[in-house]
PDB file of N, CA and C in Angstrom:
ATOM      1  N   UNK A   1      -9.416 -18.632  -2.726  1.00  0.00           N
ATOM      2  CA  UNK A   1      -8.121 -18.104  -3.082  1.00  0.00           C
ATOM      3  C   UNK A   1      -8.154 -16.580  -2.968  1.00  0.00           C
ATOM      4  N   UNK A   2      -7.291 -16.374  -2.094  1.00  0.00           N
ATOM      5  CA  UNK A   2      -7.147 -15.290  -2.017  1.00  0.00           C
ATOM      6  C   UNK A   2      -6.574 -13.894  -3.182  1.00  0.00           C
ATOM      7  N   UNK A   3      -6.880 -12.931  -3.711  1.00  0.00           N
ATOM      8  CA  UNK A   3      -6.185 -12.339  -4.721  1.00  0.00           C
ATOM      9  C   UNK A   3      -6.259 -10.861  -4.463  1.00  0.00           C
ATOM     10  N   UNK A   4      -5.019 -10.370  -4.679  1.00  0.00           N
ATOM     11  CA  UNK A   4      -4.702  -8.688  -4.451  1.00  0.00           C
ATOM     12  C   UNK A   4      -4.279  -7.972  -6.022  1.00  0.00           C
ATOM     13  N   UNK A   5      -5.163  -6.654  -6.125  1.00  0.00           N
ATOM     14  CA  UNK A   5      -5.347  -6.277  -7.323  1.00  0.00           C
ATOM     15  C   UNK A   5      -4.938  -4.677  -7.000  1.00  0.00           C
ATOM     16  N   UNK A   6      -3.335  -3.908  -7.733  1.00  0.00           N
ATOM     17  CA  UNK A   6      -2.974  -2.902  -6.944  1.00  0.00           C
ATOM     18  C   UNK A   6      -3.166  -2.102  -8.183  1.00  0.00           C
ATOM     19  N   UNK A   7      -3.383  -0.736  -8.332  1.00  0.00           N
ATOM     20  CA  UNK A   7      -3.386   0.029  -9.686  1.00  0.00           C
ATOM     21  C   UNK A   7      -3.510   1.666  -8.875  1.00  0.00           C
ATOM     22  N   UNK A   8      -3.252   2.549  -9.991  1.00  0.00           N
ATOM     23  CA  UNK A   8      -3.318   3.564  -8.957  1.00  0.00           C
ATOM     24  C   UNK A   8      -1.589   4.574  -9.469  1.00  0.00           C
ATOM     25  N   UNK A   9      -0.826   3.500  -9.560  1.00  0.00           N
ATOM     26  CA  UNK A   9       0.613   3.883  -9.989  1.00  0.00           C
ATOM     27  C   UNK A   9       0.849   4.876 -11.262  1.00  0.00           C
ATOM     28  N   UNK A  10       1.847   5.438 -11.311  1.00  0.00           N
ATOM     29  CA  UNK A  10       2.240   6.790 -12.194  1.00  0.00           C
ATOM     30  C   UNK A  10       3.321   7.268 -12.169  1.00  0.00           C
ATOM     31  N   UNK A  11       3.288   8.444 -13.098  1.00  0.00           N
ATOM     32  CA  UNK A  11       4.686   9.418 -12.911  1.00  0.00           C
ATOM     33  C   UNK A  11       4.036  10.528 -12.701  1.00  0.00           C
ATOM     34  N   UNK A  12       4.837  11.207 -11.922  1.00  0.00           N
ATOM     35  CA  UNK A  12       4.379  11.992 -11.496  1.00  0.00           C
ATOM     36  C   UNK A  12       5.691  13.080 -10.691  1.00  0.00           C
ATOM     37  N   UNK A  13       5.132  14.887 -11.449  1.00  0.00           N
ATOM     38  CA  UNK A  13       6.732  15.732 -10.491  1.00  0.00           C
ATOM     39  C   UNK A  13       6.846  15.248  -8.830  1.00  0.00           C
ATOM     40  N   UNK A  14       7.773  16.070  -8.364  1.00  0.00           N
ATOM     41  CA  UNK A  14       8.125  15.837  -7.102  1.00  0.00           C
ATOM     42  C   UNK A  14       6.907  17.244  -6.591  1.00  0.00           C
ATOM     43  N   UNK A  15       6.809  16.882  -5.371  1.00  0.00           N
ATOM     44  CA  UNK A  15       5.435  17.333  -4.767  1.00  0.00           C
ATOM     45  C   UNK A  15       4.079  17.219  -5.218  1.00  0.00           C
ATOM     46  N   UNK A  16       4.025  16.252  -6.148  1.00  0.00           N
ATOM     47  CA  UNK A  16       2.549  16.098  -6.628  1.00  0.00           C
ATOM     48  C   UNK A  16       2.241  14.389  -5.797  1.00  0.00           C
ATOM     49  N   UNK A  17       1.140  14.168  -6.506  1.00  0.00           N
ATOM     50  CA  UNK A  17      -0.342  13.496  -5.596  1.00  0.00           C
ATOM     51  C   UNK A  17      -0.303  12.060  -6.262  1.00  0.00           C
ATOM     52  N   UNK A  18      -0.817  11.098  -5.721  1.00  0.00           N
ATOM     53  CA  UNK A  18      -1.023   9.808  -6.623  1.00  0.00           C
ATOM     54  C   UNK A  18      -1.765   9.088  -5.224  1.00  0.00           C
ATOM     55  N   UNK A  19      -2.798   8.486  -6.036  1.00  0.00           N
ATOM     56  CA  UNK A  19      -3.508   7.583  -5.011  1.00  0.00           C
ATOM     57  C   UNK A  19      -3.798   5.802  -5.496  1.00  0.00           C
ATOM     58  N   UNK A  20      -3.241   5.380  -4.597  1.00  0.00           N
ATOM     59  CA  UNK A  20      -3.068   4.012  -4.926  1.00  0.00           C
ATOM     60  C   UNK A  20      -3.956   2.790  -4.450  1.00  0.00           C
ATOM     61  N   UNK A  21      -4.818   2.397  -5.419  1.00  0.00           N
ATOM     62  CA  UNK A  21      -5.978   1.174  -4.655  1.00  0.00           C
ATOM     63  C   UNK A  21      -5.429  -0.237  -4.669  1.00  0.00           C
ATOM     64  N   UNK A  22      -6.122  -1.132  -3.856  1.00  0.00           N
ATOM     65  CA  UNK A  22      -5.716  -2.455  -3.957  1.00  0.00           C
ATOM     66  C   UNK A  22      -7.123  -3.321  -3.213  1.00  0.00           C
ATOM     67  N   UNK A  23      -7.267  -3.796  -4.080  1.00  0.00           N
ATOM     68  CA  UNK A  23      -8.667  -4.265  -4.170  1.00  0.00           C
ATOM     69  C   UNK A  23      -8.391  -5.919  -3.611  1.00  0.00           C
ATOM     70  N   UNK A  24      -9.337  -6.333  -2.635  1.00  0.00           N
ATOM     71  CA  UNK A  24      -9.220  -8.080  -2.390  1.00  0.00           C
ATOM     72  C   UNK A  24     -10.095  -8.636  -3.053  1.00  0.00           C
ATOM     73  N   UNK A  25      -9.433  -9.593  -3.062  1.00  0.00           N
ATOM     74  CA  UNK A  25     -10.747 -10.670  -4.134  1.00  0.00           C
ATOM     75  C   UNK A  25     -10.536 -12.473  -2.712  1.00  0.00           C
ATOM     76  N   UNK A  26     -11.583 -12.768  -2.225  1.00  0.00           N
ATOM     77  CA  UNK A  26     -11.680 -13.825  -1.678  1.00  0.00           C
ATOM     78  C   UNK A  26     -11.667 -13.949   0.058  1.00  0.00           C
ATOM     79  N   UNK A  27     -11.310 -12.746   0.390  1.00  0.00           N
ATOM     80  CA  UNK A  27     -11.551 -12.335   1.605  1.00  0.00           C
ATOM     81  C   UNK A  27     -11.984 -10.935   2.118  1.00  0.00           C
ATOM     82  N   UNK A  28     -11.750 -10.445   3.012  1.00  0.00           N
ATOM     83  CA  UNK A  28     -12.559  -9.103   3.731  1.00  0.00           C
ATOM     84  C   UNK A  28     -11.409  -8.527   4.142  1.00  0.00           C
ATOM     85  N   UNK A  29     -11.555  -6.658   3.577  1.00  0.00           N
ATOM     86  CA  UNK A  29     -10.522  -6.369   4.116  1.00  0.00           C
ATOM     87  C   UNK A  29     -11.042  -5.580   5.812  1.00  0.00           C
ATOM     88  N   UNK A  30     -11.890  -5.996   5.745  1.00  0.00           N
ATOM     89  CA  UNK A  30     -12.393  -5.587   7.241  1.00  0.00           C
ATOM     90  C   UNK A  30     -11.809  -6.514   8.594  1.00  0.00           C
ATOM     91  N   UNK A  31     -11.131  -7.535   8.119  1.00  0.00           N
ATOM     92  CA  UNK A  31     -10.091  -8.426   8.872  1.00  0.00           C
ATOM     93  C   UNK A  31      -8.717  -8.515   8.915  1.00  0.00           C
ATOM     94  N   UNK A  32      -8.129  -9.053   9.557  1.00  0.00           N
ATOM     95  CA  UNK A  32      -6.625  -9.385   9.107  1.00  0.00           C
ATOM     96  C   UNK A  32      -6.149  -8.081   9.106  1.00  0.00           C
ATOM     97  N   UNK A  33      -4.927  -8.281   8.657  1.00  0.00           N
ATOM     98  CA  UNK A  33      -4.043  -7.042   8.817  1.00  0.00           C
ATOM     99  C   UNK A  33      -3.675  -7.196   7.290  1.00  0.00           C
ATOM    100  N   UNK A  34      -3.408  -5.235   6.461  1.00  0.00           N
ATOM    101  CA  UNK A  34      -3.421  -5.733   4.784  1.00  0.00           C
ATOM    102  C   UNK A  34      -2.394  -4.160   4.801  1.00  0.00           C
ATOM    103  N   UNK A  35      -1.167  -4.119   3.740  1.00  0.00           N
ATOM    104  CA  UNK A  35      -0.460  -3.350   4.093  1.00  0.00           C
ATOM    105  C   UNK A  35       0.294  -2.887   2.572  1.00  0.00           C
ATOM    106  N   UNK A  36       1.114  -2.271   2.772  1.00  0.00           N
ATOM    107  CA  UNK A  36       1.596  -1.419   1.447  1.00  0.00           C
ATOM    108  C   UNK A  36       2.847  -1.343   1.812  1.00  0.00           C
ATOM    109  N   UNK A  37       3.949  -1.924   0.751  1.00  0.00           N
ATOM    110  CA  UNK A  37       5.277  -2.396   1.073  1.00  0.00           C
ATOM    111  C   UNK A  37       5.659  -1.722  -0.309  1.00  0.00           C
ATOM    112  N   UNK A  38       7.601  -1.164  -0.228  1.00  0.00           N
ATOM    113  CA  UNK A  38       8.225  -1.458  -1.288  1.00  0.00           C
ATOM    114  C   UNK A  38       9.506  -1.536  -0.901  1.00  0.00           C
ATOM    115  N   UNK A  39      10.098  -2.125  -2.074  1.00  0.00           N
ATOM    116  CA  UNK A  39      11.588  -2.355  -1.944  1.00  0.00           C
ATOM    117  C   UNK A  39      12.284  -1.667  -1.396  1.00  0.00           C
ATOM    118  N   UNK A  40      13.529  -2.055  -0.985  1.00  0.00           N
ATOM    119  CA  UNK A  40      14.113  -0.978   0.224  1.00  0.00           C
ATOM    120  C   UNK A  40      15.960  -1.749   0.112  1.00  0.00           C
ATOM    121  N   UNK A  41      16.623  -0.499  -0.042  1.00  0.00           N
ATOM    122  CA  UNK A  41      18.231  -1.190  -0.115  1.00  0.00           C
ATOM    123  C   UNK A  41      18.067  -2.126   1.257  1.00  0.00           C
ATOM    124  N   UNK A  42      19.144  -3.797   1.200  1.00  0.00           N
ATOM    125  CA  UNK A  42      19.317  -3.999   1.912  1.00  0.00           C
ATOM    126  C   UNK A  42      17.701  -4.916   2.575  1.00  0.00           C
ATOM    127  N   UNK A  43      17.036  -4.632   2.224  1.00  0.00           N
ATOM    128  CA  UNK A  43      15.884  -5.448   2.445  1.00  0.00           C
ATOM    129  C   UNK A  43      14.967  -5.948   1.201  1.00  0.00           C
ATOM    130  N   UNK A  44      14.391  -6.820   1.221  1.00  0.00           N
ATOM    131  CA  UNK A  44      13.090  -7.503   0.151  1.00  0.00           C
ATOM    132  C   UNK A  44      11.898  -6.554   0.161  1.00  0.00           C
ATOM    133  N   UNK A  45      11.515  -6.249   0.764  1.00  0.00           N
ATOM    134  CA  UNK A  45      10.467  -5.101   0.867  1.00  0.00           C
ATOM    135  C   UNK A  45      10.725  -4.252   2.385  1.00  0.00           C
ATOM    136  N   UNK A  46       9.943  -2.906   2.138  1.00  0.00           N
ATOM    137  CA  UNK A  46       9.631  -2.354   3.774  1.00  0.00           C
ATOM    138  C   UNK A  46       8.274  -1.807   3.696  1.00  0.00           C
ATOM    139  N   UNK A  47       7.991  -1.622   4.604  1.00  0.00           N
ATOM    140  CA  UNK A  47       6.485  -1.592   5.374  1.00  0.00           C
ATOM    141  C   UNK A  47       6.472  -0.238   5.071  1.00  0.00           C
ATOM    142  N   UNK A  48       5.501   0.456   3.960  1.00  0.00           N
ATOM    143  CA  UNK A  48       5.107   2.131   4.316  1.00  0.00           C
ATOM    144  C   UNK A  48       3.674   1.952   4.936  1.00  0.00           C
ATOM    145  N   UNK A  49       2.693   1.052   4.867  1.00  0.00           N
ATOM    146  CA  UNK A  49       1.901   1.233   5.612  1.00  0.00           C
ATOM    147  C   UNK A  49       1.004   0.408   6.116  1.00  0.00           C
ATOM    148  N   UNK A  50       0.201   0.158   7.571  1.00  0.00           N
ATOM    149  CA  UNK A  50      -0.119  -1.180   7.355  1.00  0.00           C
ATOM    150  C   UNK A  50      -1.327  -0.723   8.044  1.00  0.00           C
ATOM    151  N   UNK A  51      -2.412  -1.299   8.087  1.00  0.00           N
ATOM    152  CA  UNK A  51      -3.713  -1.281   9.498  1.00  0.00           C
ATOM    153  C   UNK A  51      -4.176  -2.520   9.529  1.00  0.00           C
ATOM    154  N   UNK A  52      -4.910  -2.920  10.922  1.00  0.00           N
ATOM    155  CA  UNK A  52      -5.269  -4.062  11.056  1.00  0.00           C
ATOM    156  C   UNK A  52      -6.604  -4.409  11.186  1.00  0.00           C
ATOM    157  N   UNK A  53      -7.443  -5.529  11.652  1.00  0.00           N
ATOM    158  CA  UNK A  53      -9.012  -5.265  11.662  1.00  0.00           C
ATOM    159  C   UNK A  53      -9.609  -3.864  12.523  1.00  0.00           C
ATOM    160  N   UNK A  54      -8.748  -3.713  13.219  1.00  0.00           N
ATOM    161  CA  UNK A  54      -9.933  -2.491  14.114  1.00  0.00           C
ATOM    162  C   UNK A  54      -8.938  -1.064  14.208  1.00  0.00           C
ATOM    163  N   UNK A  55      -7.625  -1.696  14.095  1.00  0.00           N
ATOM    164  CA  UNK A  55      -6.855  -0.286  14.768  1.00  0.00           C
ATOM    165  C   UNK A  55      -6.798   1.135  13.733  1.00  0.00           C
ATOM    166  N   UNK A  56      -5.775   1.293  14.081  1.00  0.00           N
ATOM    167  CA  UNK A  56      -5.993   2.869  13.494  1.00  0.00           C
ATOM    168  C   UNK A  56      -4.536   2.441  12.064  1.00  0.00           C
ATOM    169  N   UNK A  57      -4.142   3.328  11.262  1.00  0.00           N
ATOM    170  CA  UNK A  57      -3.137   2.639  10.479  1.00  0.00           C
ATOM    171  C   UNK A  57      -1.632   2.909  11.299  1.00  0.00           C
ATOM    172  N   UNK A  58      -0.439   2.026  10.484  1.00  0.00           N
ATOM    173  CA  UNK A  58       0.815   2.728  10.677  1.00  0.00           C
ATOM    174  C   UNK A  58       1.524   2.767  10.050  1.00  0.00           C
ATOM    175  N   UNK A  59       2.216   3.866  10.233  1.00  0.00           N
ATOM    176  CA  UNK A  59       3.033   4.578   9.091  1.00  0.00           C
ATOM    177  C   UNK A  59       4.586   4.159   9.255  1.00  0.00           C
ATOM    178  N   UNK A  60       5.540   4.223   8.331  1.00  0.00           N
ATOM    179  CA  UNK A  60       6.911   4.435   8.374  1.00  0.00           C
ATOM    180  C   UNK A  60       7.439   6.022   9.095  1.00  0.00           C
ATOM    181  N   UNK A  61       8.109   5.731   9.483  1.00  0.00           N
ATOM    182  CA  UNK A  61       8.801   7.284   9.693  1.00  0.00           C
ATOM    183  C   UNK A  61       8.962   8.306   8.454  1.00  0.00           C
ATOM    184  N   UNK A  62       9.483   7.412   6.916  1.00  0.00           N
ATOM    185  CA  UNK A  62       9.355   8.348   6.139  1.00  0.00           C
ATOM    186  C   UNK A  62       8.346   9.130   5.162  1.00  0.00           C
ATOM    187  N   UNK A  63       7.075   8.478   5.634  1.00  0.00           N
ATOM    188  CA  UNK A  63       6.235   8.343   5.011  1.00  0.00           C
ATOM    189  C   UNK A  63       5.133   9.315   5.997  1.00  0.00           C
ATOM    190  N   UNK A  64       5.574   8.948   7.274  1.00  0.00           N
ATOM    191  CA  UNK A  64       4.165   9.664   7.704  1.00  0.00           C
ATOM    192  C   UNK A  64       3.948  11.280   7.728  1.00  0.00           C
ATOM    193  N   UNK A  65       2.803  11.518   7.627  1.00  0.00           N
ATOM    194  CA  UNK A  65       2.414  13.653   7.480  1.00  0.00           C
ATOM    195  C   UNK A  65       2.380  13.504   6.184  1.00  0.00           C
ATOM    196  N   UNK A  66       2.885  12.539   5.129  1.00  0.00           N
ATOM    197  CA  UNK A  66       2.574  12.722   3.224  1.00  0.00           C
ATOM    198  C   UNK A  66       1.445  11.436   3.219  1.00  0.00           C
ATOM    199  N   UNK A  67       1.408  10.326   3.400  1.00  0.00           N
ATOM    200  CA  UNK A  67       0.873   9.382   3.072  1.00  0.00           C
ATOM    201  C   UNK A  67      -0.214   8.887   3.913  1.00  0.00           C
ATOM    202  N   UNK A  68      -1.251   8.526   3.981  1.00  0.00           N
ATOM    203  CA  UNK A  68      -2.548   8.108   4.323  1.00  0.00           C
ATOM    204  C   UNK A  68      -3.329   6.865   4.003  1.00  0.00           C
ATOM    205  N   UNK A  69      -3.493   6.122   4.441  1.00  0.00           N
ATOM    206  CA  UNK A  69      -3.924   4.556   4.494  1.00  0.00           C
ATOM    207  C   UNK A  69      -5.499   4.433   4.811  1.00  0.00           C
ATOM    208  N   UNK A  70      -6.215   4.071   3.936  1.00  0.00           N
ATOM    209  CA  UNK A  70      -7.704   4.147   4.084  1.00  0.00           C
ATOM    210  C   UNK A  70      -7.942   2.709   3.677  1.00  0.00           C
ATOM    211  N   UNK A  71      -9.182   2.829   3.926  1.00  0.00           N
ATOM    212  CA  UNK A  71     -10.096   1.129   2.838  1.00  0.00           C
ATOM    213  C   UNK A  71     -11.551   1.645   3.122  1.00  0.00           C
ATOM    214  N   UNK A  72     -12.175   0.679   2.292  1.00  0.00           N
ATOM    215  CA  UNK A  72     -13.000   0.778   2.279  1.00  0.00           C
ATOM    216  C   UNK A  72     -14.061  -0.357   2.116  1.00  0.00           C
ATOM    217  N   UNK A  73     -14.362  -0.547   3.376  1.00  0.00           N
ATOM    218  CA  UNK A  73     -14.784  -2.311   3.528  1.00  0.00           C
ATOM    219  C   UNK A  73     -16.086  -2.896   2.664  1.00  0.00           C
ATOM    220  N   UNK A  74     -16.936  -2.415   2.012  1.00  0.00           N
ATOM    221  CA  UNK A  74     -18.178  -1.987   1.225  1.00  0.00           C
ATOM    222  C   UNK A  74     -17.501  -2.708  -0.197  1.00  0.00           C
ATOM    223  N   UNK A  75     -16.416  -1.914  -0.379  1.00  0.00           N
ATOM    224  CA  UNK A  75     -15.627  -2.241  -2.147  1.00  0.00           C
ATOM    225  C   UNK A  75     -14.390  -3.311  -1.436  1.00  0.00           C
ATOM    226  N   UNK A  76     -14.404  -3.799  -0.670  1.00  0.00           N
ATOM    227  CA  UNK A  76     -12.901  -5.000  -0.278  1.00  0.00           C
ATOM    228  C   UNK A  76     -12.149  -4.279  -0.950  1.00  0.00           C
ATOM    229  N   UNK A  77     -11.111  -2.581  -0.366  1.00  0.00           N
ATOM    230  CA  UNK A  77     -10.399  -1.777  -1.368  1.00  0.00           C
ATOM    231  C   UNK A  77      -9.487  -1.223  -0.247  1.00  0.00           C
ATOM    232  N   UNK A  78      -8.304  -1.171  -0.249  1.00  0.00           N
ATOM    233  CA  UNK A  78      -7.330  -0.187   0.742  1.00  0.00           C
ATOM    234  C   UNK A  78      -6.943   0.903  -0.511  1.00  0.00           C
ATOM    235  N   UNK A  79      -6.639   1.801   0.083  1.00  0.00           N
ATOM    236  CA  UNK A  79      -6.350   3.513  -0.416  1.00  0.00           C
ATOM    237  C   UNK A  79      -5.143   3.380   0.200  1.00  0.00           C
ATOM    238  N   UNK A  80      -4.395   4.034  -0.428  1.00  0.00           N
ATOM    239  CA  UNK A  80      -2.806   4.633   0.109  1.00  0.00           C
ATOM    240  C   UNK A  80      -2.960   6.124  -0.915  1.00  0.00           C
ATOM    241  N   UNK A  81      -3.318   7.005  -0.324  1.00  0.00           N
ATOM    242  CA  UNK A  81      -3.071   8.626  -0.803  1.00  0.00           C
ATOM    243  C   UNK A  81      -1.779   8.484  -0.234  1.00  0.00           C
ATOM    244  N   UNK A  82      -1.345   9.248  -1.687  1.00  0.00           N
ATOM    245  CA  UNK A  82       0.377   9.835  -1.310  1.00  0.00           C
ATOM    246  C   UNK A  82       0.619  11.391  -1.679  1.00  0.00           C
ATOM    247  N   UNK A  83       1.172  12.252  -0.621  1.00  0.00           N
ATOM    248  CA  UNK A  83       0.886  13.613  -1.192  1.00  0.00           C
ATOM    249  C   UNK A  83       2.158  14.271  -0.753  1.00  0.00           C
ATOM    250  N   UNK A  84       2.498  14.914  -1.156  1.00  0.00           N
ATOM    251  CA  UNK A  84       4.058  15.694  -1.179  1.00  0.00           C
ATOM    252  C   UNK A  84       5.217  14.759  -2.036  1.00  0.00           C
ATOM    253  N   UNK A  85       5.022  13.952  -2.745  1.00  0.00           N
ATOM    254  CA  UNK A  85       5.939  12.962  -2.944  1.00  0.00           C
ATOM    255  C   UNK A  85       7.227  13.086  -3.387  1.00  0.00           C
ATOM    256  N   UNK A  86       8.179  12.719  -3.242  1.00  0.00           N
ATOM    257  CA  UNK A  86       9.764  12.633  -3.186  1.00  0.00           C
ATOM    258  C   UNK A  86      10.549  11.740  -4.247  1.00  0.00           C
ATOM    259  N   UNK A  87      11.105  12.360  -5.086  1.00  0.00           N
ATOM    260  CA  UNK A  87      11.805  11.240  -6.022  1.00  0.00           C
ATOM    261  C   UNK A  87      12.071   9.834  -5.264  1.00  0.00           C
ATOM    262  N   UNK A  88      12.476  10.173  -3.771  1.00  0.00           N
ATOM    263  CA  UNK A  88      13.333   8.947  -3.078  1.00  0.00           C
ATOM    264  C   UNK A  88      11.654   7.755  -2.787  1.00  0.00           C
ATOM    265  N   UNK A  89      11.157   8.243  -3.357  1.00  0.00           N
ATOM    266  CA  UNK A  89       9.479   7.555  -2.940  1.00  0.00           C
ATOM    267  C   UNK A  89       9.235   6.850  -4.648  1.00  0.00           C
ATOM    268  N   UNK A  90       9.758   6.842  -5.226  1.00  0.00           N
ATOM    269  CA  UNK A  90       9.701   5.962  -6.605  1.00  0.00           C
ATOM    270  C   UNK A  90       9.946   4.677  -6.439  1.00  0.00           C
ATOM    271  N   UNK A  91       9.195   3.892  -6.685  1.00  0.00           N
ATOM    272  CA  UNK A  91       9.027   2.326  -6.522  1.00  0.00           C
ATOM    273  C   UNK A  91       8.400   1.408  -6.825  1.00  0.00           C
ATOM    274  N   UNK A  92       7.878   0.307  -6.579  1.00  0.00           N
ATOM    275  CA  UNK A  92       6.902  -0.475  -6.735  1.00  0.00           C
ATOM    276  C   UNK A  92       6.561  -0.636  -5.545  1.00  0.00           C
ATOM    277  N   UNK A  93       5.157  -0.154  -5.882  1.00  0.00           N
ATOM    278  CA  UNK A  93       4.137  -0.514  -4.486  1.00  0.00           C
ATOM    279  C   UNK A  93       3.573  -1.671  -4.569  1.00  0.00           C
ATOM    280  N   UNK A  94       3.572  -2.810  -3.326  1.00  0.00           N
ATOM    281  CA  UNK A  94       3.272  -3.952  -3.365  1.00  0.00           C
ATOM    282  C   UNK A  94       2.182  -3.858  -1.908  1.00  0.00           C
ATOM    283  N   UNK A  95       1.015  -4.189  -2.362  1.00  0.00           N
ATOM    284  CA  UNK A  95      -0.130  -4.684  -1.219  1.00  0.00           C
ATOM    285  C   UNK A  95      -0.093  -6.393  -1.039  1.00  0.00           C
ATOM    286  N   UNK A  96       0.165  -6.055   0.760  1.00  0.00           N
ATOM    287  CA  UNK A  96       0.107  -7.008   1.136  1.00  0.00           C
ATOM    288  C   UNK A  96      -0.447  -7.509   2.251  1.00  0.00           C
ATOM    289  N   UNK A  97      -1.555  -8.762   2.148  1.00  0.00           N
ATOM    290  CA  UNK A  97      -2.242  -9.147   3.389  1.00  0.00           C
ATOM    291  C   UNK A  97      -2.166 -10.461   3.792  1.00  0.00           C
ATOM    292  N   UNK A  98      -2.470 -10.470   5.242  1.00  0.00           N
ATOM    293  CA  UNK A  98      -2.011 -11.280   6.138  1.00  0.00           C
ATOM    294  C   UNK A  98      -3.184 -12.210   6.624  1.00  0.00           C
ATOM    295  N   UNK A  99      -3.616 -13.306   6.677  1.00  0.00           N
ATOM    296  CA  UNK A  99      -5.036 -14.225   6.679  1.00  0.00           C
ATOM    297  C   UNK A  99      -4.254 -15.183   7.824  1.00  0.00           C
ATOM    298  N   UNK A 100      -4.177 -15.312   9.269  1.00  0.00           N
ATOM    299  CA  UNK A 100      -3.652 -16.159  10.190  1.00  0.00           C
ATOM    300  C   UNK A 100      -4.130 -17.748   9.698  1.00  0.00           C
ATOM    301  N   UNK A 101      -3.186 -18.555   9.569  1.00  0.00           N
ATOM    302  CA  UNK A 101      -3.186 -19.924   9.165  1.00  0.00           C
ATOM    303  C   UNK A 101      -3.966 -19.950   7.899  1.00  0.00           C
ATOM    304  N   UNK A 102      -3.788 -18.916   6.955  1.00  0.00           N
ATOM    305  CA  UNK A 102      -3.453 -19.460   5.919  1.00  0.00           C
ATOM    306  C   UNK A 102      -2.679 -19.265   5.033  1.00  0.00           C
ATOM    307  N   UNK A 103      -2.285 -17.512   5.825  1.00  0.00           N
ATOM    308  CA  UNK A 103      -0.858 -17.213   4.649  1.00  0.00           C
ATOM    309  C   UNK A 103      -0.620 -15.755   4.338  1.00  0.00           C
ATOM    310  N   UNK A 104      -0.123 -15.607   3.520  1.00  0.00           N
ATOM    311  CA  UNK A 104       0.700 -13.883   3.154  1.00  0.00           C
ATOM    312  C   UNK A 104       0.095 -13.668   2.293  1.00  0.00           C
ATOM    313  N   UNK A 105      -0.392 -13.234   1.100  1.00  0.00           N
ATOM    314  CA  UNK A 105      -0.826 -12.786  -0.238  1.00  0.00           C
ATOM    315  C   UNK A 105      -0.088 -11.662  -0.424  1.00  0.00           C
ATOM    316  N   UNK A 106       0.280 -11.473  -1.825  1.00  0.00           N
ATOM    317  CA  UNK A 106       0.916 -10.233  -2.329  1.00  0.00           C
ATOM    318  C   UNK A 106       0.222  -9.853  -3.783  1.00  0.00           C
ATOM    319  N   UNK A 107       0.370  -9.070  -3.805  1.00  0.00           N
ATOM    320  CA  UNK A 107      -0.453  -8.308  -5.151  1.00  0.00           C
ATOM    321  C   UNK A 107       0.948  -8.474  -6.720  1.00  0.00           C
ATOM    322  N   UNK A 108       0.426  -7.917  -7.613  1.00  0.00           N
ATOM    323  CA  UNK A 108       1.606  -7.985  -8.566  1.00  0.00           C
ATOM    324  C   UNK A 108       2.082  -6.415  -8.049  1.00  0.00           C
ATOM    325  N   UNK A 109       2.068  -5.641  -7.941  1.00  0.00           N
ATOM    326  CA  UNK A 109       2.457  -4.372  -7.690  1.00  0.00           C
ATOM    327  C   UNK A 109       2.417  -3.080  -8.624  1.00  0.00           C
ATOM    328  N   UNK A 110       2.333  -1.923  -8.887  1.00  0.00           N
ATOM    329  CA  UNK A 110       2.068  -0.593  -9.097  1.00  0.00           C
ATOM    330  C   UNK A 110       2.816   0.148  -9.293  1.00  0.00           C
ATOM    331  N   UNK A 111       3.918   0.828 -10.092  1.00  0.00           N
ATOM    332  CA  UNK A 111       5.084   1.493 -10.476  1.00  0.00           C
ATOM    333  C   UNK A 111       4.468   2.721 -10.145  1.00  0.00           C
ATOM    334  N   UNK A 112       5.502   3.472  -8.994  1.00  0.00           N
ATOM    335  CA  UNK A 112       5.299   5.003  -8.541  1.00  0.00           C
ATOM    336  C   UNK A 112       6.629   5.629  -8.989  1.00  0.00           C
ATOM    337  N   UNK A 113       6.662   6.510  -9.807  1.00  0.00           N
ATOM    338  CA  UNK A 113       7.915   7.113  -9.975  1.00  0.00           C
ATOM    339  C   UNK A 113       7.690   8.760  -9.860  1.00  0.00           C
ATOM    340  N   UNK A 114       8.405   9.096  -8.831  1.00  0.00           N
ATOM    341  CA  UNK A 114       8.625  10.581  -8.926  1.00  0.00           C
ATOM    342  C   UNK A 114       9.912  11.209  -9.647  1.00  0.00           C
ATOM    343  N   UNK A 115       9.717  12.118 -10.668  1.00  0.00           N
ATOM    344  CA  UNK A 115      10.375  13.310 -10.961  1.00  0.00           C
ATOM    345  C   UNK A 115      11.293  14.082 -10.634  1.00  0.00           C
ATOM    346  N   UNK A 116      12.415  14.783 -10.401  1.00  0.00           N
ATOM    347  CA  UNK A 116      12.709  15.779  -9.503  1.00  0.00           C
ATOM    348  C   UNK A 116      12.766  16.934 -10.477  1.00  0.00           C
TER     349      UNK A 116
END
């Protein structure tokens, strides 16, 4: 069974820092594709960031030049550094990964709230 464990979340002013982990439990995040979503008017979630087994990460348009997508395959752990941050960037961050034929996993998610 797969399980996603996100923490990392805060308050925090506008232009300050927050770094967000999400830890796997039951698989490797050195596989699959594993990503960082939040709510979005008009949609169920949107994609701020995603990487896959080998590639490089990708970003949203609004997100990219502030936000940074790491892991760290040693600790089964993805990083999302967030830096310049924007009231309009307050949310729940939801990690989410992708295991082909067997399914989606989602984490409980991480309250980011910026300040202005």
């Amino acid at each position: 069974q797969v399980q996603l464990v996100e923490s990392g979340g805060g308050l925090v002013q506008a232009g300050g820092s927050l770094r967000l982990s999400c830890v796997v439990s039951g698989s490797s995040t050195s596989t699959n594709v594993i990503g960082w979503y939040r709510p979005a008017p008009g949609k169920q979630r949107e994609l701020v960031a995603n990487i896959g087994g080998f590639g490089r990460p990708n970003y949203d348009d609004s997100v990219q030049g502030r936000f940074t997508m790491s892991r760290d395959n040693a600790k089964n752990t993805v990083y999302l550094e967030m830096n310049n941050l924007k009231p309009e960037d307050t949310a729940v961050y939801y990690c989410r990964y992708y295991m082909p034929g067997t399914g989606t996993y989602w984490g409980q998610g991480t309250q980011v709230t910026v300040s202005s």
